[in-house]
PDB file of N, CA and C in Angstrom:
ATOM      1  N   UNK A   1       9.237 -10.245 -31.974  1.00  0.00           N
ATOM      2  CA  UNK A   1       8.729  -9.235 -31.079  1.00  0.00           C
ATOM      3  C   UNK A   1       9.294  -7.891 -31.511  1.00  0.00           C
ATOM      4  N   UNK A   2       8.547  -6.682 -31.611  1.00  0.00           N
ATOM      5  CA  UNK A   2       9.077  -5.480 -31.663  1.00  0.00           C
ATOM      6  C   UNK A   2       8.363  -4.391 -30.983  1.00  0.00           C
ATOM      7  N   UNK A   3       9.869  -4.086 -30.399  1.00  0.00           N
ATOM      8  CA  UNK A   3       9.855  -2.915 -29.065  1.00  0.00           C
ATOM      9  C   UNK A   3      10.279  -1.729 -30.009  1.00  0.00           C
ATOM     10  N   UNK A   4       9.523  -0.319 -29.156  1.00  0.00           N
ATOM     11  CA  UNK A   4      10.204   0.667 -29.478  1.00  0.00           C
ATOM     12  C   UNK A   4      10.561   1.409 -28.202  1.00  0.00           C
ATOM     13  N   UNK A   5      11.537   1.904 -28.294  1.00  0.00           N
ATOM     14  CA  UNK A   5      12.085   2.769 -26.916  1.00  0.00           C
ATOM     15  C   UNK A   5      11.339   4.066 -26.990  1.00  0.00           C
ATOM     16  N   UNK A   6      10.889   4.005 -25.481  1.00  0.00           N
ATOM     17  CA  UNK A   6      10.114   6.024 -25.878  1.00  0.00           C
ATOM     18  C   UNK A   6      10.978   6.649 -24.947  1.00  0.00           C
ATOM     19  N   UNK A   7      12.172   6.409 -23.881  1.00  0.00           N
ATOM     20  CA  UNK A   7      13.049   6.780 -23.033  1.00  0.00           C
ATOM     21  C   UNK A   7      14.180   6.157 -22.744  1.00  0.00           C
ATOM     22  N   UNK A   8      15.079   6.574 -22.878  1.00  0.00           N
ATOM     23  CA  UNK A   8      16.352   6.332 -22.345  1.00  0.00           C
ATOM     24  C   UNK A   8      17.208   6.809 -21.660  1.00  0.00           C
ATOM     25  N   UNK A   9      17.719   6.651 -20.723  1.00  0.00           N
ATOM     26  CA  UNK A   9      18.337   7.210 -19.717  1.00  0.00           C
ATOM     27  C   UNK A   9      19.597   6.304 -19.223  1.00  0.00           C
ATOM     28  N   UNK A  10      20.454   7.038 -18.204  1.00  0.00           N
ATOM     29  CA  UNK A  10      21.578   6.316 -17.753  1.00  0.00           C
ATOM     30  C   UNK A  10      20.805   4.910 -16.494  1.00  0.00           C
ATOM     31  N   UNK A  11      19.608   5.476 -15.930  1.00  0.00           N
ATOM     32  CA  UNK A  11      18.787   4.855 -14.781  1.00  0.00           C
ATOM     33  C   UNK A  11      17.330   4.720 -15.520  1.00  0.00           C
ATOM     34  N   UNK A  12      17.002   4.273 -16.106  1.00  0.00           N
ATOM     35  CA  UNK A  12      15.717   4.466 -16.633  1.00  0.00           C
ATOM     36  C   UNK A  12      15.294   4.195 -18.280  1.00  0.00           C
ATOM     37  N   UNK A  13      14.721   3.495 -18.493  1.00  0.00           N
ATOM     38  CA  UNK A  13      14.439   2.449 -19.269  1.00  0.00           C
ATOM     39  C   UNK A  13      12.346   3.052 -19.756  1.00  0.00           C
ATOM     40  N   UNK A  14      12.097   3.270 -20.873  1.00  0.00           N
ATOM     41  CA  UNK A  14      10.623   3.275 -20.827  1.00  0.00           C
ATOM     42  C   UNK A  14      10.316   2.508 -22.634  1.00  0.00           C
ATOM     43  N   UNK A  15      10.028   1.351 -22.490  1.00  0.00           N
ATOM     44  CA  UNK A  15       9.559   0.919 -23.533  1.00  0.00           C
ATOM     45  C   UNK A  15       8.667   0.266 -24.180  1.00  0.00           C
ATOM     46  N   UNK A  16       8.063   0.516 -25.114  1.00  0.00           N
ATOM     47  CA  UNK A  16       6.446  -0.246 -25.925  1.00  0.00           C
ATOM     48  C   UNK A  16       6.849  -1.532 -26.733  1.00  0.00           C
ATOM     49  N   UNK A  17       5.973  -2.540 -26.194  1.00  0.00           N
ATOM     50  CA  UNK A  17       6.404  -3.819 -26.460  1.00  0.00           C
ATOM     51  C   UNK A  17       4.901  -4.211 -27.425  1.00  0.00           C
ATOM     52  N   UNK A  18       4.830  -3.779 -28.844  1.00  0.00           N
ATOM     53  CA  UNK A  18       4.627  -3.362 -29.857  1.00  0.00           C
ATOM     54  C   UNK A  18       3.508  -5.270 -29.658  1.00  0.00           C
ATOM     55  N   UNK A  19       1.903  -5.404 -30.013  1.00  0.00           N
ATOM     56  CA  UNK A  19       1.368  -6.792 -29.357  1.00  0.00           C
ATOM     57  C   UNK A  19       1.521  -7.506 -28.672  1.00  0.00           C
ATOM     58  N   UNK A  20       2.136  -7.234 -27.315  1.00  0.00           N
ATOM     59  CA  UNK A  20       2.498  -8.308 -26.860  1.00  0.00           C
ATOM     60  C   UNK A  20       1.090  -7.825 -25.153  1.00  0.00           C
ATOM     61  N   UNK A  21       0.946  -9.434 -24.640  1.00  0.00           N
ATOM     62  CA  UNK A  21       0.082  -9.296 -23.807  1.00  0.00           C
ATOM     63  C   UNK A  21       0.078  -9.270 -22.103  1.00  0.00           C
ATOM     64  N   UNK A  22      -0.423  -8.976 -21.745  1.00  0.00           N
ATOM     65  CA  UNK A  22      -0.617  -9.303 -19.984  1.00  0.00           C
ATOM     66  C   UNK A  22       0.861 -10.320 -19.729  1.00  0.00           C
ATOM     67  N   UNK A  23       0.550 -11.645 -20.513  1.00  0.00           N
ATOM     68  CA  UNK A  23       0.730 -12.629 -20.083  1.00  0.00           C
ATOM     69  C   UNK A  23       2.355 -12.489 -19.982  1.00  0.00           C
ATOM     70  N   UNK A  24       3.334 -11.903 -21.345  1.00  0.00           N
ATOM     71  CA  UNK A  24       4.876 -11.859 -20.999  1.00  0.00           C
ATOM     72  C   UNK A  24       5.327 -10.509 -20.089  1.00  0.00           C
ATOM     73  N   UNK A  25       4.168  -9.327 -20.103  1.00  0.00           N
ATOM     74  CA  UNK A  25       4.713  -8.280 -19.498  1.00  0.00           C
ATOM     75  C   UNK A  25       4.857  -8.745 -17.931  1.00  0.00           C
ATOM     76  N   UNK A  26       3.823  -9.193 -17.219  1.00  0.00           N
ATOM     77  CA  UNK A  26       4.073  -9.961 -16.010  1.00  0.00           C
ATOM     78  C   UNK A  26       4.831 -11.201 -15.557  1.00  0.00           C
ATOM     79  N   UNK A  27       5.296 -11.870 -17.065  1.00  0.00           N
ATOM     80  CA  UNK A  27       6.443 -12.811 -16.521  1.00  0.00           C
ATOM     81  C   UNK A  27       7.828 -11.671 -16.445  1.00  0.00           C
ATOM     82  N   UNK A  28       7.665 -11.112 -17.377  1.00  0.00           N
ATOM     83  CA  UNK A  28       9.142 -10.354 -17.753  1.00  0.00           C
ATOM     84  C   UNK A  28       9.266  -9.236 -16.236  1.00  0.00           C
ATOM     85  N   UNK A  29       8.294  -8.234 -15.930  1.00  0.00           N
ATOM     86  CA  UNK A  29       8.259  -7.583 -14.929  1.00  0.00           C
ATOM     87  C   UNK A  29       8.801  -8.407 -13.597  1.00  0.00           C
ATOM     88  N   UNK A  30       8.118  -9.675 -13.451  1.00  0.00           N
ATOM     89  CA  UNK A  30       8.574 -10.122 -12.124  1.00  0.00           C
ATOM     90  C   UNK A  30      10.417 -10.853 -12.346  1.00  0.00           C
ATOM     91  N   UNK A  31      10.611 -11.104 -13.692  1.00  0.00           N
ATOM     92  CA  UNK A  31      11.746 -12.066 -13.363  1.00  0.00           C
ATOM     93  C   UNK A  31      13.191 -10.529 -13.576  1.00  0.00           C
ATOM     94  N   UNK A  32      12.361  -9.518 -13.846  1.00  0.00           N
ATOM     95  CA  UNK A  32      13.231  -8.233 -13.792  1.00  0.00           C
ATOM     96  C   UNK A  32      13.319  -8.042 -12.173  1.00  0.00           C
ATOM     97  N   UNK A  33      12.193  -7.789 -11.613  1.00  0.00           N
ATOM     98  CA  UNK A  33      11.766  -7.355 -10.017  1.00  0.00           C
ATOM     99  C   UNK A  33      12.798  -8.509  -9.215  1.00  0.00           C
ATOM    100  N   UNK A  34      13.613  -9.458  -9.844  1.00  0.00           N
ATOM    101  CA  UNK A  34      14.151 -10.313  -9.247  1.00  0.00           C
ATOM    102  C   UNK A  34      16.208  -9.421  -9.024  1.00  0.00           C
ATOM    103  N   UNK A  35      15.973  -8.817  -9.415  1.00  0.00           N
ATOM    104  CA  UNK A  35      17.509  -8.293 -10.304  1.00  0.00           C
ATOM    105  C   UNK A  35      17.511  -7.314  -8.400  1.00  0.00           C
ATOM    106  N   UNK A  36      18.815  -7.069  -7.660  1.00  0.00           N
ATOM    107  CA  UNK A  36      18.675  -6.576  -6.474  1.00  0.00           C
ATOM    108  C   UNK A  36      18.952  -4.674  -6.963  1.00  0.00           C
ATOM    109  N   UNK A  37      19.352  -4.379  -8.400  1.00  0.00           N
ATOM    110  CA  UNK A  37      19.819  -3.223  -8.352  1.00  0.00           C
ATOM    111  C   UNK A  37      18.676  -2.650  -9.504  1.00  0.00           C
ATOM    112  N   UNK A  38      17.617  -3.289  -9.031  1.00  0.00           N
ATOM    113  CA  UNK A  38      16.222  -2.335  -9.723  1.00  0.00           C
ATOM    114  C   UNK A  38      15.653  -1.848  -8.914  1.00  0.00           C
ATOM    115  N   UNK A  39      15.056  -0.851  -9.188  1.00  0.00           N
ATOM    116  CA  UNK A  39      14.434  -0.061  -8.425  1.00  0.00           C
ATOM    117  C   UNK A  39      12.797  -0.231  -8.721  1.00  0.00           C
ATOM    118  N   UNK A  40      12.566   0.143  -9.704  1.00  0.00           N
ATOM    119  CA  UNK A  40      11.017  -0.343 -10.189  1.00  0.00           C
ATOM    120  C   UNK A  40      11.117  -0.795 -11.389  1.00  0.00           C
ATOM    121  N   UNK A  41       9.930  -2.161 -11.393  1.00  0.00           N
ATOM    122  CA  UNK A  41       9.830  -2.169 -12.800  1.00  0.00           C
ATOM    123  C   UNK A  41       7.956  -2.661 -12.497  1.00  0.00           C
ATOM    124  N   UNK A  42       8.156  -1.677 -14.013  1.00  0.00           N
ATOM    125  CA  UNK A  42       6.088  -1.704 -13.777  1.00  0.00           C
ATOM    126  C   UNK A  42       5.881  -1.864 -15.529  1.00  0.00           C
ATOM    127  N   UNK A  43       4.390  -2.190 -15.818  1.00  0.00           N
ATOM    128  CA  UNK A  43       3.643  -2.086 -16.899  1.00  0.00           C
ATOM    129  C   UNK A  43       2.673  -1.442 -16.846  1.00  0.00           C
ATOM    130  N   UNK A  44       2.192  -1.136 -17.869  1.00  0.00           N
ATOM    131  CA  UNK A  44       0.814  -0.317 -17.849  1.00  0.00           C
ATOM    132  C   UNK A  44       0.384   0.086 -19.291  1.00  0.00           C
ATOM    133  N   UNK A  45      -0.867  -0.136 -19.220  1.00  0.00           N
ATOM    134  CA  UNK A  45      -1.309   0.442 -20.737  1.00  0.00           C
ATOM    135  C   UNK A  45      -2.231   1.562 -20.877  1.00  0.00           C
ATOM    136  N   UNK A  46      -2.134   2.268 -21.570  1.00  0.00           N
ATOM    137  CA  UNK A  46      -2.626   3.056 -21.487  1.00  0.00           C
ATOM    138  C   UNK A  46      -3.944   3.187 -21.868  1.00  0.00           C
ATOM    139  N   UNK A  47      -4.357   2.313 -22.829  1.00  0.00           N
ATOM    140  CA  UNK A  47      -6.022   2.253 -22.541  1.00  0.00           C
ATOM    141  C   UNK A  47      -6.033   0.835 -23.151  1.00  0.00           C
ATOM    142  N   UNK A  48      -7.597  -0.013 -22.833  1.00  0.00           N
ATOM    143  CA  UNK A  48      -7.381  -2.070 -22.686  1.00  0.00           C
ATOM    144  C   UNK A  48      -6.834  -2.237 -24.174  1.00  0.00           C
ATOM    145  N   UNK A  49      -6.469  -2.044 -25.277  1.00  0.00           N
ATOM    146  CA  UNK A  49      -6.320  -2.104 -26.637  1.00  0.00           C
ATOM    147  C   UNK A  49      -5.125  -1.757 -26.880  1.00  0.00           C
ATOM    148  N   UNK A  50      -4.368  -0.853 -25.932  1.00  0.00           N
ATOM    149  CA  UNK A  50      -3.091  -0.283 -26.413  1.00  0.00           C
ATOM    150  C   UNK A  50      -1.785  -1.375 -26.533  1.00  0.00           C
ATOM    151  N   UNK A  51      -0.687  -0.746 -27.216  1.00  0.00           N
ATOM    152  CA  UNK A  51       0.596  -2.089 -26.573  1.00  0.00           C
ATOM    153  C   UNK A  51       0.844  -1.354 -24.680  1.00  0.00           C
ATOM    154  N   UNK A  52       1.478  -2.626 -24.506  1.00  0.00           N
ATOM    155  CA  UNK A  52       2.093  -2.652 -22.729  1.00  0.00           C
ATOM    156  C   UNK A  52       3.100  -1.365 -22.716  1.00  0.00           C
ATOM    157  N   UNK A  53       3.477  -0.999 -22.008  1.00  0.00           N
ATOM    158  CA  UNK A  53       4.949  -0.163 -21.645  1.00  0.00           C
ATOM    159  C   UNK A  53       5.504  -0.674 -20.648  1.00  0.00           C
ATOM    160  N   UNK A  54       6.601  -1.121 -20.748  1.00  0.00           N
ATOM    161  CA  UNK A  54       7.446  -1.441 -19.360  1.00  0.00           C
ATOM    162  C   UNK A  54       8.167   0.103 -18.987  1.00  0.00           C
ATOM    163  N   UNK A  55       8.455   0.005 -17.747  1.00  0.00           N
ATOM    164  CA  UNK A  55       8.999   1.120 -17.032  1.00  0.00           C
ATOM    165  C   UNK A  55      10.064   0.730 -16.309  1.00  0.00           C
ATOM    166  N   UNK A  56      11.249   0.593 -16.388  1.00  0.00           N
ATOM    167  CA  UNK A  56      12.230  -0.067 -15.121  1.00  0.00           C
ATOM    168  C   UNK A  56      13.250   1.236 -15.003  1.00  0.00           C
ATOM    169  N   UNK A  57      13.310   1.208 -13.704  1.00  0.00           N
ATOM    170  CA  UNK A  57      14.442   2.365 -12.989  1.00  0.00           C
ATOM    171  C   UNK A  57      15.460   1.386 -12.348  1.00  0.00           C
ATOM    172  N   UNK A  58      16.705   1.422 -12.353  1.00  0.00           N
ATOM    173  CA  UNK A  58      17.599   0.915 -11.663  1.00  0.00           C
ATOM    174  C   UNK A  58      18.330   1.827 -10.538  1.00  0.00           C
ATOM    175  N   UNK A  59      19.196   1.091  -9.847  1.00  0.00           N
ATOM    176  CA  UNK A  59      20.243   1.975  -8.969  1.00  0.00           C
ATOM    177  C   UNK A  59      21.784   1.374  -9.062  1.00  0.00           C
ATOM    178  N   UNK A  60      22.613   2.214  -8.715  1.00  0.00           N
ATOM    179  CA  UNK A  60      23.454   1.103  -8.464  1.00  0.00           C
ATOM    180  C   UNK A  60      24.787   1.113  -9.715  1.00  0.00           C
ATOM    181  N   UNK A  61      23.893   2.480 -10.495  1.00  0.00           N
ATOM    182  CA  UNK A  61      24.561   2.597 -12.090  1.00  0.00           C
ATOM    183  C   UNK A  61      24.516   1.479 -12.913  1.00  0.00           C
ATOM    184  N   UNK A  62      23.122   0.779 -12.514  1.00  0.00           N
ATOM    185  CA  UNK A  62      22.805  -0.492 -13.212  1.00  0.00           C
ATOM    186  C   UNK A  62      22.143  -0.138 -14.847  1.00  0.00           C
ATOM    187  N   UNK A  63      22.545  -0.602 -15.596  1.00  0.00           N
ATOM    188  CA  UNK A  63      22.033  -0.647 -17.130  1.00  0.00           C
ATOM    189  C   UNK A  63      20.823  -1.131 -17.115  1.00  0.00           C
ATOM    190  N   UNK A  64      19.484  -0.489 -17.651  1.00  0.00           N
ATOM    191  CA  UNK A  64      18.031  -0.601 -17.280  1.00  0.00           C
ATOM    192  C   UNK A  64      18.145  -1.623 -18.650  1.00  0.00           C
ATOM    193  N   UNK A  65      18.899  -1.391 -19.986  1.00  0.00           N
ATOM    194  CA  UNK A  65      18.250  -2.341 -20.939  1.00  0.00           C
ATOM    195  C   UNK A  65      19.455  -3.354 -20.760  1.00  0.00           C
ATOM    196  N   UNK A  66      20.634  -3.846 -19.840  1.00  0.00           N
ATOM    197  CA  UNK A  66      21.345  -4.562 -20.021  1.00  0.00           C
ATOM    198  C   UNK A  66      20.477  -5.532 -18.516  1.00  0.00           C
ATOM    199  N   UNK A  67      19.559  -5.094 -17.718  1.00  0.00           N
ATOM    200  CA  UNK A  67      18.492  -5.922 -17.155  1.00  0.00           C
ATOM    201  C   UNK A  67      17.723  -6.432 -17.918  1.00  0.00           C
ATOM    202  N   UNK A  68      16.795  -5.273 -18.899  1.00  0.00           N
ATOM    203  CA  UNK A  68      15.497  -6.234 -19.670  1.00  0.00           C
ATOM    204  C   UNK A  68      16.204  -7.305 -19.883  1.00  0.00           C
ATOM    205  N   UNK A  69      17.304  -7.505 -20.943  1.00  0.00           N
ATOM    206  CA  UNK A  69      17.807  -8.256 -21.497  1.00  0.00           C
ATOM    207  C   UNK A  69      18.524  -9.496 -20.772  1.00  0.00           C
ATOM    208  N   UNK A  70      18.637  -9.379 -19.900  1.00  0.00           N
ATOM    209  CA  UNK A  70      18.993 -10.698 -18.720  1.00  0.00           C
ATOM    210  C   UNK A  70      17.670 -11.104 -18.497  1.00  0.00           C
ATOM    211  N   UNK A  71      17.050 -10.389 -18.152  1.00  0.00           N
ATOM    212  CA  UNK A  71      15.880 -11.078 -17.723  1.00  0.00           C
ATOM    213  C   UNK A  71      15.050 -11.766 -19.066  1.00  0.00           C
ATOM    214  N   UNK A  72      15.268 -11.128 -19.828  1.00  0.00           N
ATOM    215  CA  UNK A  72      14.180 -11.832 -21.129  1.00  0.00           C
ATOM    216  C   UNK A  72      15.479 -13.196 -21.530  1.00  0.00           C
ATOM    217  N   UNK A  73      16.579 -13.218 -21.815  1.00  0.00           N
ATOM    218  CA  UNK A  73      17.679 -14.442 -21.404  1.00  0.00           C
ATOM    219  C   UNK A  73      17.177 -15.543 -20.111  1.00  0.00           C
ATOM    220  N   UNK A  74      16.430 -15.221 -18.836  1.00  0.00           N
ATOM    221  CA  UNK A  74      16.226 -16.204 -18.143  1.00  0.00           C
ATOM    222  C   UNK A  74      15.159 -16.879 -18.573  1.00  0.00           C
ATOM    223  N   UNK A  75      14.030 -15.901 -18.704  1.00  0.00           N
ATOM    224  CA  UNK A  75      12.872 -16.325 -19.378  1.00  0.00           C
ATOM    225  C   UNK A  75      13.184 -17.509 -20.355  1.00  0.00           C
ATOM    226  N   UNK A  76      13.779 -17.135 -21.388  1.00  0.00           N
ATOM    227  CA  UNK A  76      14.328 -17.475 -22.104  1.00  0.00           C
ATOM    228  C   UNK A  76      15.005 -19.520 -21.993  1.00  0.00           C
ATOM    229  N   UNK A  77      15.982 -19.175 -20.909  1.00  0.00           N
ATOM    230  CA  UNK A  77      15.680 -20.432 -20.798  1.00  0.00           C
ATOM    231  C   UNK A  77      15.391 -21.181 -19.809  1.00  0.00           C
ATOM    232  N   UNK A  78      14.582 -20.849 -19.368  1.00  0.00           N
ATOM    233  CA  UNK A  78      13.118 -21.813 -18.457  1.00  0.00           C
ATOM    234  C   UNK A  78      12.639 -22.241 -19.303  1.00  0.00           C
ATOM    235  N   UNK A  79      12.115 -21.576 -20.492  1.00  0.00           N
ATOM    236  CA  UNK A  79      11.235 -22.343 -21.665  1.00  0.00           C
ATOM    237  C   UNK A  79      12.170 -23.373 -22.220  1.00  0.00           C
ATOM    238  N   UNK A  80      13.068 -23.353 -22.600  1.00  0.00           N
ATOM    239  CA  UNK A  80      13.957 -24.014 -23.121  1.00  0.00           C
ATOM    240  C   UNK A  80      14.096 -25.606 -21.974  1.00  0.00           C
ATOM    241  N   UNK A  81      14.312 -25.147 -20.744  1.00  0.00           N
ATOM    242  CA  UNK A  81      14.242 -26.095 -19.482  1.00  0.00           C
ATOM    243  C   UNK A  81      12.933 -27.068 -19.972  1.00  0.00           C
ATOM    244  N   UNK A  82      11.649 -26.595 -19.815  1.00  0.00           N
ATOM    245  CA  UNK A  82      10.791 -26.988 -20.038  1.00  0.00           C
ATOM    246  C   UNK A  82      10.791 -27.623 -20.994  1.00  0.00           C
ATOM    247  N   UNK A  83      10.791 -27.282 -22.510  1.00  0.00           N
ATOM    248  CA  UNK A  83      10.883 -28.018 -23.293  1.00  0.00           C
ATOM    249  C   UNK A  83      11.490 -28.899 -23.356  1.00  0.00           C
ATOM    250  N   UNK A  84      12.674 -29.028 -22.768  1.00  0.00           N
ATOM    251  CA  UNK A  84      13.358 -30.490 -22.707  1.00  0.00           C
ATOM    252  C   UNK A  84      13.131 -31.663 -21.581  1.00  0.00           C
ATOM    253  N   UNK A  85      12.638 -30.977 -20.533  1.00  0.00           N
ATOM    254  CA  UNK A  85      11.567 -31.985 -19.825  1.00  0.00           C
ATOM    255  C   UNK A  85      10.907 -32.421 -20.563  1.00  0.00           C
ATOM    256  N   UNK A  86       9.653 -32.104 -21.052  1.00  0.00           N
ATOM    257  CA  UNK A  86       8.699 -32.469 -22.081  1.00  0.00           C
ATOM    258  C   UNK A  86       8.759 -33.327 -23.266  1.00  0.00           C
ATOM    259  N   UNK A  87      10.193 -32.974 -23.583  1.00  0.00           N
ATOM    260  CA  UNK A  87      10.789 -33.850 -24.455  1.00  0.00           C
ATOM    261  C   UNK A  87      10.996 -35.388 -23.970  1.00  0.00           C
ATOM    262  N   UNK A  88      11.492 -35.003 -22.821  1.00  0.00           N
ATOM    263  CA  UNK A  88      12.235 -36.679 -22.603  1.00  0.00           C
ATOM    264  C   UNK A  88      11.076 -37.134 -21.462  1.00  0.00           C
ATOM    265  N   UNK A  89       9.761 -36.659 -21.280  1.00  0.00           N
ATOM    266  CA  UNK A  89       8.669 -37.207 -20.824  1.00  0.00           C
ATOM    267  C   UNK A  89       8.300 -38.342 -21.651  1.00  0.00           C
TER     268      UNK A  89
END
């Protein structure tokens, strides 16, 4: 996967998640929206063809990319969960 940062801030996070689709920006958005010291986290593209942008604001003097990164870690292993169900199915 490759992201590029278009903002950085002490509260505020704005980054392009370089092909990637609907499908991880809305897992990743909600398992961020789970974190109690975010403030927003949104996607949006800018036109149907473009890459996604995530947007996350924190509070709390919370680290906006030390969230993505927990959260893409949970993601992370649920799949892993899964797969080993599947395995020993």
């Amino acid at each position: 996967m490759e992201i590029k940062i278009l903002e950085l801030t002490e509260e505020k996070a704005r980054i392009s998640f370089i092909g990637e689709n609907h499908t991880y920006m809305n897992t990743l958005k909600e398992e961020i929206l789970k974190n109690p010291d975010v403030d927003v986290a949104q996607y949006y593209s800018e036109y149907t063809f473009t890459d996604p942008i995530l947007l996350v604001t924190t509070k709390n003097n919370a680290d906006p990319i030390s969230v993505i990164k927990n959260a893409a870690a949970s993601i992370s292993q649920y799949c892993a969960g899964l797969i080993e169900q599947v395995e020993k199915a």
